[in-house]
Protein backbone atom coordinates (compact mmCIF):
# COMPACT_ATOMS: atom_id res chain seq x y z
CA UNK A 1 -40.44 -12.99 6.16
CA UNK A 2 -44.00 -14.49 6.35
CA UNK A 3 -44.25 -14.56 2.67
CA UNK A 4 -41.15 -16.17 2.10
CA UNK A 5 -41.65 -19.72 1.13
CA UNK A 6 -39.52 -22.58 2.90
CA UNK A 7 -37.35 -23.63 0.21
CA UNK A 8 -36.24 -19.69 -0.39
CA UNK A 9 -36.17 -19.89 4.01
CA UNK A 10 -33.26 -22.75 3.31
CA UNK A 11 -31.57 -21.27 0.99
CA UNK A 12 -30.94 -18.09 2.75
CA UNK A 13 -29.70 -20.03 5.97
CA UNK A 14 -27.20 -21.81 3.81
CA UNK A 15 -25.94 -19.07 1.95
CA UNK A 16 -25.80 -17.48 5.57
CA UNK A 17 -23.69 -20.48 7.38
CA UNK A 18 -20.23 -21.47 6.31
CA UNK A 19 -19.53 -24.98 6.89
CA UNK A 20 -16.34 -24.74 6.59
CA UNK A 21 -16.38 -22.62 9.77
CA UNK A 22 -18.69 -24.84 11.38
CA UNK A 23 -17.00 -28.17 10.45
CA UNK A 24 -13.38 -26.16 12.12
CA UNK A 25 -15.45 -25.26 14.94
CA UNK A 26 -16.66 -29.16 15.41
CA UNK A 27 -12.31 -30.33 15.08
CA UNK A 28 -11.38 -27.52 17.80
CA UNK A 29 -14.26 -28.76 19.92
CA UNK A 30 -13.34 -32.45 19.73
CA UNK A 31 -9.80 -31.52 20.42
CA UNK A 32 -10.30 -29.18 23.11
CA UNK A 33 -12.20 -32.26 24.47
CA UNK A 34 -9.64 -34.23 24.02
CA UNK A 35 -6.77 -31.97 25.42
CA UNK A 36 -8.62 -30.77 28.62
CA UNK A 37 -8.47 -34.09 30.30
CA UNK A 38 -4.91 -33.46 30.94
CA UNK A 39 -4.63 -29.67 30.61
CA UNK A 40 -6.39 -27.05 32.19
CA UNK A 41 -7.76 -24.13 30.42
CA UNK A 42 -5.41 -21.28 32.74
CA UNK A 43 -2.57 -22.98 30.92
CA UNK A 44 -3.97 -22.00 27.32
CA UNK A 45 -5.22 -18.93 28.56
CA UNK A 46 -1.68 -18.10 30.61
CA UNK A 47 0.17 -19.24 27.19
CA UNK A 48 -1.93 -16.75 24.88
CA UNK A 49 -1.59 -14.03 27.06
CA UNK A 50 2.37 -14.39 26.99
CA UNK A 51 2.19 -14.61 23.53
CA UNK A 52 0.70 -11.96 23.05
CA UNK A 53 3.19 -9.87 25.28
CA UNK A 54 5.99 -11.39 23.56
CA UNK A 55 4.71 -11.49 19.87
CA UNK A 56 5.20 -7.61 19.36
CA UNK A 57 8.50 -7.91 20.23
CA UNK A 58 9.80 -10.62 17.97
CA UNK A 59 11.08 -9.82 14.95
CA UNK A 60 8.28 -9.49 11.90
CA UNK A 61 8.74 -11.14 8.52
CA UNK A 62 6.91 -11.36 5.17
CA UNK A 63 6.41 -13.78 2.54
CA UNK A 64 6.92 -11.65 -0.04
CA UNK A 65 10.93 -11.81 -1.66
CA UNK A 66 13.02 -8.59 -0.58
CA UNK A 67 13.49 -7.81 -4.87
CA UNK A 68 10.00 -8.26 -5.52
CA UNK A 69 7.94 -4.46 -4.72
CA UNK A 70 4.38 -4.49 -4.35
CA UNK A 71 1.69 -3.80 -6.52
CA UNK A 72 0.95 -0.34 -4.92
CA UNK A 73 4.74 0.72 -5.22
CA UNK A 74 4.82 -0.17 -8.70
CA UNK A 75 2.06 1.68 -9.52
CA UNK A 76 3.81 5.21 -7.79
CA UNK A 77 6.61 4.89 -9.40
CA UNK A 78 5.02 4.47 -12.44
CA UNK A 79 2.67 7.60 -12.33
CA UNK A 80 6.28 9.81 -11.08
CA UNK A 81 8.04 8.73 -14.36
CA UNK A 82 5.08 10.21 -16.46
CA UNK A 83 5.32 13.56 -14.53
CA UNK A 84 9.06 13.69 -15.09
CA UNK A 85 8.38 12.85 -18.89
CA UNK A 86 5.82 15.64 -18.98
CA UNK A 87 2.70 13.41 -19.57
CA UNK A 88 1.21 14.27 -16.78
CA UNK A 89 -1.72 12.52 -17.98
CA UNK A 90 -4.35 14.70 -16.26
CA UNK A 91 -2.57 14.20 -12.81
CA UNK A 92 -0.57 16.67 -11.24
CA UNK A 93 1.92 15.53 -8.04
CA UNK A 94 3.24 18.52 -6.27
């Protein structure tokens, strides 16, 4: 790294950091700020740790439509239809 000139130096370190992150980090900061004037942190922590206890036991959903199949599921059914045709198209599926 001795060699490396300053200008390369800077450009590595912002190719490293996203700011996106670090502008986030700066919102949850100020409002954490904000907030723990009136709360105290074992309420967040105490809330969390319910929710994760509870969260496994609520019922999951998914944002994809119940008609719609995935990408992966079209592609097995897909490669079954050419073994029933006989294709087999250098795959074999026992």
């Amino acid at each position: 790294m001795a060699g490396f000139s300053a200008d390369y130096i800077w450009d590595l370190v912002t190719r490293f950091i996203n700011w996106n992150m670090v502008g986030a980090f700066f919102v949850l900061l100020v409002l954490w700020l904000f907030i723990s004037q009136w709360l105290r942190v074992t309420v967040l922590v105490s809330a969390m740790m319910v929710w994760l206890a509870v969260s496994p036991l609520l019922p999951s959903f998914t944002l994809w439509p119940a008609g719609q199949p995935t990408t992966a599921a079209a592609n097995h059914c897909g490669h079954r239809r050419h073994q029933r045709r006989g294709n087999g198209g250098g795959h074999r599926f026992r």
